[in-house]
C-alpha atoms as a PDB file:
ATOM      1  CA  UNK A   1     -29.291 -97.202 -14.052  1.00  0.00           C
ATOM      2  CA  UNK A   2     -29.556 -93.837 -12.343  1.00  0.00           C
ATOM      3  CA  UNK A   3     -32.395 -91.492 -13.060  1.00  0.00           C
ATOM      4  CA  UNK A   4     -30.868 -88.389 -14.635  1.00  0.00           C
ATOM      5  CA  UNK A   5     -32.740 -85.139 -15.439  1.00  0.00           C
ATOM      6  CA  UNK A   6     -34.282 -85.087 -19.116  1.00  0.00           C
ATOM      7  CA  UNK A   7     -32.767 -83.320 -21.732  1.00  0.00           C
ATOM      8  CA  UNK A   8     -35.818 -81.070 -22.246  1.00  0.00           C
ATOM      9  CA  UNK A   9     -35.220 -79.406 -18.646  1.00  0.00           C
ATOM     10  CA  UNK A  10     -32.017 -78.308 -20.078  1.00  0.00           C
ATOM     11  CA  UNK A  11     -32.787 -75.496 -22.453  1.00  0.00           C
ATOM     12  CA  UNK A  12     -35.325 -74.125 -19.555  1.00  0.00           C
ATOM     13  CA  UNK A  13     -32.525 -74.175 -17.413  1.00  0.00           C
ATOM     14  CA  UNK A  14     -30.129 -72.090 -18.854  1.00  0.00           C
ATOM     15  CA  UNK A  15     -32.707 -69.071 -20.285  1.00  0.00           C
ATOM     16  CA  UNK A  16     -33.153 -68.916 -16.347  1.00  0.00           C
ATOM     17  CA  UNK A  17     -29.653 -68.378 -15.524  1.00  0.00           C
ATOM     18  CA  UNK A  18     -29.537 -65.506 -18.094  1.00  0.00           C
ATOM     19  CA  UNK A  19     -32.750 -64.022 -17.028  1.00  0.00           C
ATOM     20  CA  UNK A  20     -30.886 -64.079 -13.752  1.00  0.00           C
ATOM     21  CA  UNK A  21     -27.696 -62.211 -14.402  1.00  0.00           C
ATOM     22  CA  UNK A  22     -29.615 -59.799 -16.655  1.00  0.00           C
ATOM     23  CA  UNK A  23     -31.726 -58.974 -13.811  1.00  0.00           C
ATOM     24  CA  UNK A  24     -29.021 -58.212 -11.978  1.00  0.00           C
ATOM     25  CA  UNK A  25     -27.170 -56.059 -14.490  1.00  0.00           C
ATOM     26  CA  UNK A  26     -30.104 -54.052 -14.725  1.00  0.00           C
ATOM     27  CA  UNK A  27     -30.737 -53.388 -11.040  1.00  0.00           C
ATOM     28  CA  UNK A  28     -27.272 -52.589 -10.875  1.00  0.00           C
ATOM     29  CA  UNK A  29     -26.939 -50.086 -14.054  1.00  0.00           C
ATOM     30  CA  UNK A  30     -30.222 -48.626 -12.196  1.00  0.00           C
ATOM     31  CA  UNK A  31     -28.902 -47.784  -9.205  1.00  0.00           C
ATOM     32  CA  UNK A  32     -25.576 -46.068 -10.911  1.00  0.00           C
ATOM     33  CA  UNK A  33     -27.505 -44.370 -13.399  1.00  0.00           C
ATOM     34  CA  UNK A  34     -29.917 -43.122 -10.429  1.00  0.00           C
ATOM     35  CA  UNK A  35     -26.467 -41.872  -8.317  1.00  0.00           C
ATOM     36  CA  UNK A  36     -24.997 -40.455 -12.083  1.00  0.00           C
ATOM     37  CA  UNK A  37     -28.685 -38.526 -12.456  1.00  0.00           C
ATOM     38  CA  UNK A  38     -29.035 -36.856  -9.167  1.00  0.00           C
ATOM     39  CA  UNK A  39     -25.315 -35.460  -8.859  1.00  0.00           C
ATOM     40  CA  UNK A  40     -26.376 -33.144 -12.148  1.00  0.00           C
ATOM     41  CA  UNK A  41     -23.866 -34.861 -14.933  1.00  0.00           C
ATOM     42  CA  UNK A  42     -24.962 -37.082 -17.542  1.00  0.00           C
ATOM     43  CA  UNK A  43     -22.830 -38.144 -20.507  1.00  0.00           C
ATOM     44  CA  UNK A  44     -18.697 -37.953 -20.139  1.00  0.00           C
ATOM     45  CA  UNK A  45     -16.713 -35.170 -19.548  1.00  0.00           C
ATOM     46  CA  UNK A  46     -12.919 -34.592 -19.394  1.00  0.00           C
ATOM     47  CA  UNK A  47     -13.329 -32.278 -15.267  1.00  0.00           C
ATOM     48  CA  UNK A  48     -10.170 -30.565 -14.519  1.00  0.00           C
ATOM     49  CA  UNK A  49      -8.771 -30.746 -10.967  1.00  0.00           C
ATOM     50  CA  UNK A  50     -11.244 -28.095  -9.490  1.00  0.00           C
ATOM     51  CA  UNK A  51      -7.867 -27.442  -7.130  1.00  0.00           C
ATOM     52  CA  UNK A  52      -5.536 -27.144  -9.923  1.00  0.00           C
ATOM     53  CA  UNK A  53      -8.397 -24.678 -11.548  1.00  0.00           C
ATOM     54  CA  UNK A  54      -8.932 -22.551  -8.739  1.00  0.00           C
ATOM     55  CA  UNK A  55      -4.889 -22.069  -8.155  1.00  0.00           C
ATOM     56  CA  UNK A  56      -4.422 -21.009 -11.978  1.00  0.00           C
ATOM     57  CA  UNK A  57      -7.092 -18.013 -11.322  1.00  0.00           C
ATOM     58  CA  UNK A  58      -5.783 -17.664  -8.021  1.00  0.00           C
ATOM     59  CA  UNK A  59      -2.397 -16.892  -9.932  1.00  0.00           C
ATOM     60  CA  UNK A  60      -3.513 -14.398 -12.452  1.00  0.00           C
ATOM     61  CA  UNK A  61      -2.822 -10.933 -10.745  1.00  0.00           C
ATOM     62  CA  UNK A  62      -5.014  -8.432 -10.823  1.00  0.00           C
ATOM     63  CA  UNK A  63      -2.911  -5.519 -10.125  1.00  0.00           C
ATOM     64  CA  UNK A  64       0.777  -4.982 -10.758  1.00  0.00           C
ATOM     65  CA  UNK A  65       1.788  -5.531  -7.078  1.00  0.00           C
ATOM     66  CA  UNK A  66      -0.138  -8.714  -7.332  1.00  0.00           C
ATOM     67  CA  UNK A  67       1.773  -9.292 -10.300  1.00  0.00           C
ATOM     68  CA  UNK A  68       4.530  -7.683  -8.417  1.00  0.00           C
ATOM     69  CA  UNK A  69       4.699 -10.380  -5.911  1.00  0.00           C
ATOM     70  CA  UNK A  70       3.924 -13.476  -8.160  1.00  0.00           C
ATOM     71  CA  UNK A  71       7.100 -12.351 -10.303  1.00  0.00           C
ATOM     72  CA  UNK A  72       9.306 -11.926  -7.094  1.00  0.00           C
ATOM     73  CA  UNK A  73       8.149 -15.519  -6.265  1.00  0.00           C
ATOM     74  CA  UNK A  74       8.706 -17.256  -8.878  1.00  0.00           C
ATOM     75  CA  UNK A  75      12.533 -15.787  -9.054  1.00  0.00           C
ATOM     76  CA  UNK A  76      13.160 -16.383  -5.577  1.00  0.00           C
ATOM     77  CA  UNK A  77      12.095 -19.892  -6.034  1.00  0.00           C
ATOM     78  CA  UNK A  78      13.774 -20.394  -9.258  1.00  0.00           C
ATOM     79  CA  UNK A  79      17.092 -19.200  -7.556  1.00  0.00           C
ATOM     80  CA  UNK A  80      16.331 -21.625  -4.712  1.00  0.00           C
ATOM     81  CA  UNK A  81      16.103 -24.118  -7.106  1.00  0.00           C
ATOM     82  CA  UNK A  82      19.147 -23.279  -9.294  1.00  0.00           C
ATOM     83  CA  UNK A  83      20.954 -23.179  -6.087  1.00  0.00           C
ATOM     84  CA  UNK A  84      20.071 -26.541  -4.768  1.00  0.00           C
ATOM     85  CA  UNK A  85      20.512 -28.062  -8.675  1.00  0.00           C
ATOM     86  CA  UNK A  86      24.571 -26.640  -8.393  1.00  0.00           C
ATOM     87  CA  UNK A  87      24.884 -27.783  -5.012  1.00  0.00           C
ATOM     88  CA  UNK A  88      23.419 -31.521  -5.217  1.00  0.00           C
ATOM     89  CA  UNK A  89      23.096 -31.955  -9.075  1.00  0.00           C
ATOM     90  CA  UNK A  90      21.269 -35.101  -8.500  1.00  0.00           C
ATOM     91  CA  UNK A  91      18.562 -36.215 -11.496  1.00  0.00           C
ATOM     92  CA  UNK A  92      15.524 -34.708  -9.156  1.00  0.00           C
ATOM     93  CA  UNK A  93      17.310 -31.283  -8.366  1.00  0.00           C
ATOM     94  CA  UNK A  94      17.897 -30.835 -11.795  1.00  0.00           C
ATOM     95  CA  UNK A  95      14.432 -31.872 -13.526  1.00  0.00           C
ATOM     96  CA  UNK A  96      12.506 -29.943 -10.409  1.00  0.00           C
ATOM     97  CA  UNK A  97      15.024 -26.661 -11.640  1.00  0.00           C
ATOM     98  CA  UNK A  98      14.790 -27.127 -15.497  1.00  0.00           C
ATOM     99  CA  UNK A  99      10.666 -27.733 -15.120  1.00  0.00           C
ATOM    100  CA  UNK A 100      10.906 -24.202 -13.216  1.00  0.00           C
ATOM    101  CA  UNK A 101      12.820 -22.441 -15.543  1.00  0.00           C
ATOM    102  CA  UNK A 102      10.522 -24.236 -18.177  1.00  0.00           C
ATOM    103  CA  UNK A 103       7.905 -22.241 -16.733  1.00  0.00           C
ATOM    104  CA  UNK A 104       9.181 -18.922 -16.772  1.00  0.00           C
ATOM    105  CA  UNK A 105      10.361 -19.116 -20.309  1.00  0.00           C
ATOM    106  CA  UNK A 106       6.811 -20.102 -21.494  1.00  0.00           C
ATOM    107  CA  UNK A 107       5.440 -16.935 -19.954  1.00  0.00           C
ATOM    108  CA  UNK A 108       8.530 -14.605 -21.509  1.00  0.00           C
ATOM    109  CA  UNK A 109       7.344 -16.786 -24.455  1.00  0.00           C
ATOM    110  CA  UNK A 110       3.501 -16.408 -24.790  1.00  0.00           C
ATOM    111  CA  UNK A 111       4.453 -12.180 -23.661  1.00  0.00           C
ATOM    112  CA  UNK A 112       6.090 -12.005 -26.769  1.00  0.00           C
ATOM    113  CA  UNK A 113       4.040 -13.389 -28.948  1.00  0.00           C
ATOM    114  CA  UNK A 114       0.977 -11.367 -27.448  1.00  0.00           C
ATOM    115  CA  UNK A 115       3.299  -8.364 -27.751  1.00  0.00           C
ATOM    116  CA  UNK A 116       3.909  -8.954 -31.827  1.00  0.00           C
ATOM    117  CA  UNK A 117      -0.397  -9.564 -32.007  1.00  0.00           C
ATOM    118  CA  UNK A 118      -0.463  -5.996 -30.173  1.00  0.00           C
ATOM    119  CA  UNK A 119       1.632  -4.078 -32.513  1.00  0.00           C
ATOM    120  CA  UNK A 120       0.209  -5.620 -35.434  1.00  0.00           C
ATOM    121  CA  UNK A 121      -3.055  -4.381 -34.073  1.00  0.00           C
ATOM    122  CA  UNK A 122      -1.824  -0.916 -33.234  1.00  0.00           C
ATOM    123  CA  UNK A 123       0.886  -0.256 -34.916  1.00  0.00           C
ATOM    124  CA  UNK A 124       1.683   2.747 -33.530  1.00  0.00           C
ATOM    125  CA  UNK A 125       2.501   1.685 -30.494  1.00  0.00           C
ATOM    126  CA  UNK A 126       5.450   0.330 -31.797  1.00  0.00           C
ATOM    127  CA  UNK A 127       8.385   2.239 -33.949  1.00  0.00           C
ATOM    128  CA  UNK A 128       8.180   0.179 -36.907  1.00  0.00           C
ATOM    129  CA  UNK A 129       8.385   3.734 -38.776  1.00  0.00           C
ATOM    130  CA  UNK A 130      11.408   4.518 -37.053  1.00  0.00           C
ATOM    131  CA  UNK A 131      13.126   1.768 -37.394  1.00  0.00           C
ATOM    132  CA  UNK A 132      12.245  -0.639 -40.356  1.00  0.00           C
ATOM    133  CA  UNK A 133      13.554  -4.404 -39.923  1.00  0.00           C
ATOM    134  CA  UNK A 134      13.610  -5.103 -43.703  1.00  0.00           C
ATOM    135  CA  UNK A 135      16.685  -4.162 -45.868  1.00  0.00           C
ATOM    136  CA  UNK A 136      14.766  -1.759 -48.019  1.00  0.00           C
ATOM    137  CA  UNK A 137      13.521   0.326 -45.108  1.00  0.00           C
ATOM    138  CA  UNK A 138      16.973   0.263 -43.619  1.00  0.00           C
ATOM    139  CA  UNK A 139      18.668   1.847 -46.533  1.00  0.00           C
ATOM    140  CA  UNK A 140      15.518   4.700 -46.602  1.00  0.00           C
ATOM    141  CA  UNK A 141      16.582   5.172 -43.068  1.00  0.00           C
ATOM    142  CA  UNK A 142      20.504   5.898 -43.388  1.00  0.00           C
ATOM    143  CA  UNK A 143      19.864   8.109 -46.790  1.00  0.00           C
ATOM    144  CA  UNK A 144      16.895   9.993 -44.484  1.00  0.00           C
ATOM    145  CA  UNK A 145      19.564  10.117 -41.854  1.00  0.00           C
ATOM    146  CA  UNK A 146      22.652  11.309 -43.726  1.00  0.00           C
ATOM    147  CA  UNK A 147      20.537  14.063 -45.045  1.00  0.00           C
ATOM    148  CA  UNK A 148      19.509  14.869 -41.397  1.00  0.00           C
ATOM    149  CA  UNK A 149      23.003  15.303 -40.694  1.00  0.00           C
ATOM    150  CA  UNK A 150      24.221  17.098 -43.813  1.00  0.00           C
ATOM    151  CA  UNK A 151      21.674  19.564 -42.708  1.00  0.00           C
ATOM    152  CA  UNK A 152      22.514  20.165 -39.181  1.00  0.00           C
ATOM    153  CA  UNK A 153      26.366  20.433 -40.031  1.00  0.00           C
ATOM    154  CA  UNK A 154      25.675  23.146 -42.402  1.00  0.00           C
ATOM    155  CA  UNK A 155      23.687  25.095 -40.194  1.00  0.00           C
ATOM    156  CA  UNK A 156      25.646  24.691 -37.294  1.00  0.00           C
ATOM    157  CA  UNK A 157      29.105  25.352 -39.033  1.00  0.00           C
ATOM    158  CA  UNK A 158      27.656  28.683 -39.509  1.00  0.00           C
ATOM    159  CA  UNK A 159      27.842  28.877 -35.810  1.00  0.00           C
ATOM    160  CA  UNK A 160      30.378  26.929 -34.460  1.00  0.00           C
ATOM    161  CA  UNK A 161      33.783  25.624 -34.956  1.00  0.00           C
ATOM    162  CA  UNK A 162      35.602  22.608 -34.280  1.00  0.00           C
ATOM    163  CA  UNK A 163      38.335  22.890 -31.434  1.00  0.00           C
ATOM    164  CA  UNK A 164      41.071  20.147 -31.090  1.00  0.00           C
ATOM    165  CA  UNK A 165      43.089  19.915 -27.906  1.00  0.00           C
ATOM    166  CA  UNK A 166      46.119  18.131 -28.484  1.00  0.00           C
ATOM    167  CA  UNK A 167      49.784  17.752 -27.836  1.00  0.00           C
ATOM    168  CA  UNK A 168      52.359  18.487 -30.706  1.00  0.00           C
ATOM    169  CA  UNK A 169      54.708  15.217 -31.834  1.00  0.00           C
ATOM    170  CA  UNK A 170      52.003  12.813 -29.790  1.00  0.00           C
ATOM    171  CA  UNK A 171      51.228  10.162 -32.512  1.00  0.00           C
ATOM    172  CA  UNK A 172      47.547   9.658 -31.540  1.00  0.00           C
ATOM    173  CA  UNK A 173      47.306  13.733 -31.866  1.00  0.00           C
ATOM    174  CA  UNK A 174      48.641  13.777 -34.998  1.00  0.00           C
ATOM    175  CA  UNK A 175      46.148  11.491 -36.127  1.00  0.00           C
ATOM    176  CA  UNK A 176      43.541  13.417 -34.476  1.00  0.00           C
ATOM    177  CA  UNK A 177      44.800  16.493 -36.569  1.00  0.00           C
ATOM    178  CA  UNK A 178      44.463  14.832 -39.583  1.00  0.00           C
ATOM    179  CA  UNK A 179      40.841  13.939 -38.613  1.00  0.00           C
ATOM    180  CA  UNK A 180      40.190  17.301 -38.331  1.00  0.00           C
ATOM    181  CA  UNK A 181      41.471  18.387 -41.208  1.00  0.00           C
ATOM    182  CA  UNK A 182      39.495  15.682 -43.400  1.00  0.00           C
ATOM    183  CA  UNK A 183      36.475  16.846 -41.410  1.00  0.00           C
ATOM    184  CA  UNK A 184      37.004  20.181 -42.113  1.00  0.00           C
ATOM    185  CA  UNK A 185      37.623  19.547 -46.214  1.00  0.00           C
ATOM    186  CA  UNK A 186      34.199  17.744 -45.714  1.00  0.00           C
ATOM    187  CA  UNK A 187      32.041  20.158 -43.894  1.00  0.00           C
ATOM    188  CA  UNK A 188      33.885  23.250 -44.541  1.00  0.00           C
ATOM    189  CA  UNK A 189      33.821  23.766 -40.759  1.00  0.00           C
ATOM    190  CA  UNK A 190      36.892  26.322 -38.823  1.00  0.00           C
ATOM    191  CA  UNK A 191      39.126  24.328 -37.119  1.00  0.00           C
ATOM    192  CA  UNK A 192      40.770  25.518 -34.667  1.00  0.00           C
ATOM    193  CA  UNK A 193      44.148  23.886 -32.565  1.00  0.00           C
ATOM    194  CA  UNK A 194      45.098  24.304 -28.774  1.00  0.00           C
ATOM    195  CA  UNK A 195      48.478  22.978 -27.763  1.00  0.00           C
ATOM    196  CA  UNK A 196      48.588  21.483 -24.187  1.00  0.00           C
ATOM    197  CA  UNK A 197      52.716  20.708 -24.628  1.00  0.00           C
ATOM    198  CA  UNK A 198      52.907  23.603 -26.680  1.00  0.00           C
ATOM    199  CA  UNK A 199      54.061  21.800 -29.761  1.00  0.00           C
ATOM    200  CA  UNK A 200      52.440  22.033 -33.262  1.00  0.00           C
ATOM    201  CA  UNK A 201      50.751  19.730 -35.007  1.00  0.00           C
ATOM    202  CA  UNK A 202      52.026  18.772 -38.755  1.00  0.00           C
ATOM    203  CA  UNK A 203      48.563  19.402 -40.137  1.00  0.00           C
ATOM    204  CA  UNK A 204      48.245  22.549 -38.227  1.00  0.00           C
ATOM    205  CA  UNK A 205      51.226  24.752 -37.626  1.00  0.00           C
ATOM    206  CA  UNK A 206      49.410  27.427 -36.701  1.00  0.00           C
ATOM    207  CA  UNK A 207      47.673  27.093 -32.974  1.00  0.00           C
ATOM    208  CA  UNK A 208      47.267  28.605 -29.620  1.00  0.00           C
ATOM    209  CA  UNK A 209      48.572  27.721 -26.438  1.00  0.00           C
ATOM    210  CA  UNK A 210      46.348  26.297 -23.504  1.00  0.00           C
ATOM    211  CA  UNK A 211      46.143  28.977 -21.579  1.00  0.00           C
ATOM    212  CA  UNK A 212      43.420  27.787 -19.020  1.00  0.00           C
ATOM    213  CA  UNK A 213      41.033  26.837 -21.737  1.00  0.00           C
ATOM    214  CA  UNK A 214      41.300  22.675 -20.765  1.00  0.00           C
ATOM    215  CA  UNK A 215      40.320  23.818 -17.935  1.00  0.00           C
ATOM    216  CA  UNK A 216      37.321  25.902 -19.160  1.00  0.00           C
ATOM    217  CA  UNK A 217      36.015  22.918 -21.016  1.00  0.00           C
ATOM    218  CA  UNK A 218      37.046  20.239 -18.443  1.00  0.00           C
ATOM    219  CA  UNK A 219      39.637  18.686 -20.745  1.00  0.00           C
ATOM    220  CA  UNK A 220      41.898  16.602 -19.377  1.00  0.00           C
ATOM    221  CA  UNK A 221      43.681  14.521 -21.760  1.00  0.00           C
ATOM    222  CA  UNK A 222      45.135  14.834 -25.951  1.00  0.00           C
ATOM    223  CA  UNK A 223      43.265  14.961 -27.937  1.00  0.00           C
ATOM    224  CA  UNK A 224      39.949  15.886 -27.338  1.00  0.00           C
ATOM    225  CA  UNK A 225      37.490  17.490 -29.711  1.00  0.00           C
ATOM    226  CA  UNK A 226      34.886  20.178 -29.113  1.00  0.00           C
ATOM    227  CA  UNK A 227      32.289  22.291 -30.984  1.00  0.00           C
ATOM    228  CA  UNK A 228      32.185  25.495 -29.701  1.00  0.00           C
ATOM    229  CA  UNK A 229      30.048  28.791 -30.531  1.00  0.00           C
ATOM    230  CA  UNK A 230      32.454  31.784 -30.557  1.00  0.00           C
ATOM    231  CA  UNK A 231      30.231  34.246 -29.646  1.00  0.00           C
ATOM    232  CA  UNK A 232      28.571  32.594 -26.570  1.00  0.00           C
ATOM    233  CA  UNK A 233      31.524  30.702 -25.743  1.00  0.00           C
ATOM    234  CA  UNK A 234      29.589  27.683 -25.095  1.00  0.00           C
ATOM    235  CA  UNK A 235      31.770  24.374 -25.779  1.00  0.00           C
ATOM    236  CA  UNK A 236      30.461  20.644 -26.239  1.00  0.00           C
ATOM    237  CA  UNK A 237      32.358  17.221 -26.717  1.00  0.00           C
ATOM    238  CA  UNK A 238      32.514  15.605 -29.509  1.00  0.00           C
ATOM    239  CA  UNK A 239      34.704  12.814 -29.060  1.00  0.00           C
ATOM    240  CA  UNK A 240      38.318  12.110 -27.673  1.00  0.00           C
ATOM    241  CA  UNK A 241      41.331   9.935 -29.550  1.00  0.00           C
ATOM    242  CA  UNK A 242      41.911   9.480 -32.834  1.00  0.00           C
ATOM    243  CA  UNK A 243      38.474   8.743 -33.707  1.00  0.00           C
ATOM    244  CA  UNK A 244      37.494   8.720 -37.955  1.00  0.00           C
ATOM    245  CA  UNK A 245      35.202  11.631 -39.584  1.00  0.00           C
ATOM    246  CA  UNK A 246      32.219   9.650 -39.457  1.00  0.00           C
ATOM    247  CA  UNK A 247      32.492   9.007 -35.703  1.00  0.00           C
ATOM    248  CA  UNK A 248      33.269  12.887 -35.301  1.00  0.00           C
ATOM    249  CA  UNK A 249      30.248  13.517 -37.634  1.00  0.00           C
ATOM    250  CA  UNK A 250      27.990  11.414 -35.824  1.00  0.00           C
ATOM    251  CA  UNK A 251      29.021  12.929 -32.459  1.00  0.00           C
ATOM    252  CA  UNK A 252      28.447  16.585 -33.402  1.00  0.00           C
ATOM    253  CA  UNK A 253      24.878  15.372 -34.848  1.00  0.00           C
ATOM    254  CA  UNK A 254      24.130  13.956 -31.228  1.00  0.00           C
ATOM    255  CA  UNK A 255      24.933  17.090 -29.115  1.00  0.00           C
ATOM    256  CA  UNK A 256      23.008  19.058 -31.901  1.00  0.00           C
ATOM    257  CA  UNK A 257      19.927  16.422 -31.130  1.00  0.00           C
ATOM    258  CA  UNK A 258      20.714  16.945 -27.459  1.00  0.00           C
ATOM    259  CA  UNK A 259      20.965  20.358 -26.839  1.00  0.00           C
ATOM    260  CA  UNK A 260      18.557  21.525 -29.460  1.00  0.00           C
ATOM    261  CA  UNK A 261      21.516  23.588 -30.942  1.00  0.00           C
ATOM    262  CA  UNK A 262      20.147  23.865 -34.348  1.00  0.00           C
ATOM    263  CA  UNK A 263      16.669  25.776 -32.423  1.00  0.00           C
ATOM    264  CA  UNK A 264      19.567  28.076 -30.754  1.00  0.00           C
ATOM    265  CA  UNK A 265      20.509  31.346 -32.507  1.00  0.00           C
END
């Protein structure tokens, strides 16, 4: 029979093995945690790509022709793109082009938003005022604004009249005439009627011929409308065709706004 080793060597046997590999676990974790300690880090981090880092700051202008030029980039190379995408629509033209334009619209994107934090902020940089979004402050508006213009017309009809240019038997004349004369029964505003064919107007009979005064005003066409101060002679235009009274109404209130004619004696 052959000699073999005795049982009781066994257990002695293996507890060296282990005290082996643990050894050389040890030495090992040693070593790394030695390299780990003396580059400065200990414990686990999430690092950004110091590259990727240093190119986002590198991209954040600091004046606008910095920004200027980044803008002017970034279309050129979207067009590039877009190009190349129409061109050869293959599945990588068309993902590099869409990631592009992905880009731009999440900077018009994050603007915006910043822009609606700014004006809640400082609201008077905005013209929230002015110009309410809600249905309530939209009706305040047009009442606010109707009375504006009630106002103006009364003053300025004390001033000026309304002058039609306009050919006699021409339908969109006639309308035009009867324009005038609803405008008139509104405002109580002189209207008076020049005839460039030298034909009357149903509505208004009475009128005077053109006698160089389209030319005065730079009227060139039936019918046109003007406001026009009597004494000064001073003529504005209000609107041409056979627009309604609230277009006419809304035209006068313009020049008025314009010109400052309500300021004018």
């Amino acid at each position: 029979m052959k000699n073999r080793p005795s049982r009781c060597f066994s257990p002695c046997f293996n507890a060296l093995k282990i005290c082996f590999i643990a050894s050389f676990l040890c030495k090992g974790a040693l070593l790394f945690g030695g390299f780990y300690e003396e580059s400065g880090n200990q414990g686990f981090y999430f690092f950004e790509d110091p590259k990727e880092l240093e190119k986002s700051q590198k991209e954040k202008p600091k004046t606008p022709e910095e920004a200027a030029d980044i803008m002017a980039q970034q279309r050129e190379e979207l067009y590039k793109l877009r190009c190349l995408a129409i061109l050869s629509p293959s599945k990588e033209n068309m993902i590099r082009y869409i990631e592009e334009q992905n880009k731009i619209l999440s900077l018009s994107e994050n603007f915006a938003k910043e822009w609606q934090y700014l004006l809640l902020d400082l609201p008077g940089l905005g013209d929230g005022f002015a110009n309410p979004l809600a249905a309530s402050g939209i009706e305040v508006r047009k009442k606010l604004e109707e009375a504006n213009k009630k106002s103006a017309l009364d003053l300025l009809g004390e001033k000026y009249f309304l002058l039609l240019f306009a050919n006699g038997g021409d339908p969109y004349s006639e309308q035009a005439g009867k324009i005038a004369k609803q405008f008139a029964s509104v405002t109580d505003w002189e209207i008076r009627t020049v005839s460039m064919n030298g034909l009357s107007l149903q509505d208004f009979p009475d009128f005077e011929k053109d006698k160089g005064l389209s030319q005065k005003y730079g009227v060139k066409n039936a019918p046109t409308f003007l406001i026009v101060n009597p004494e000064t002679k001073e003529g504005f235009h209000v609107g041409v065709g056979a627009l309604s009274v609230v277009d006419l109404i809304d035209n006068i209130y313009k020049q008025a706004k314009r010109h400052l004619l309500e300021e004018k004696e």
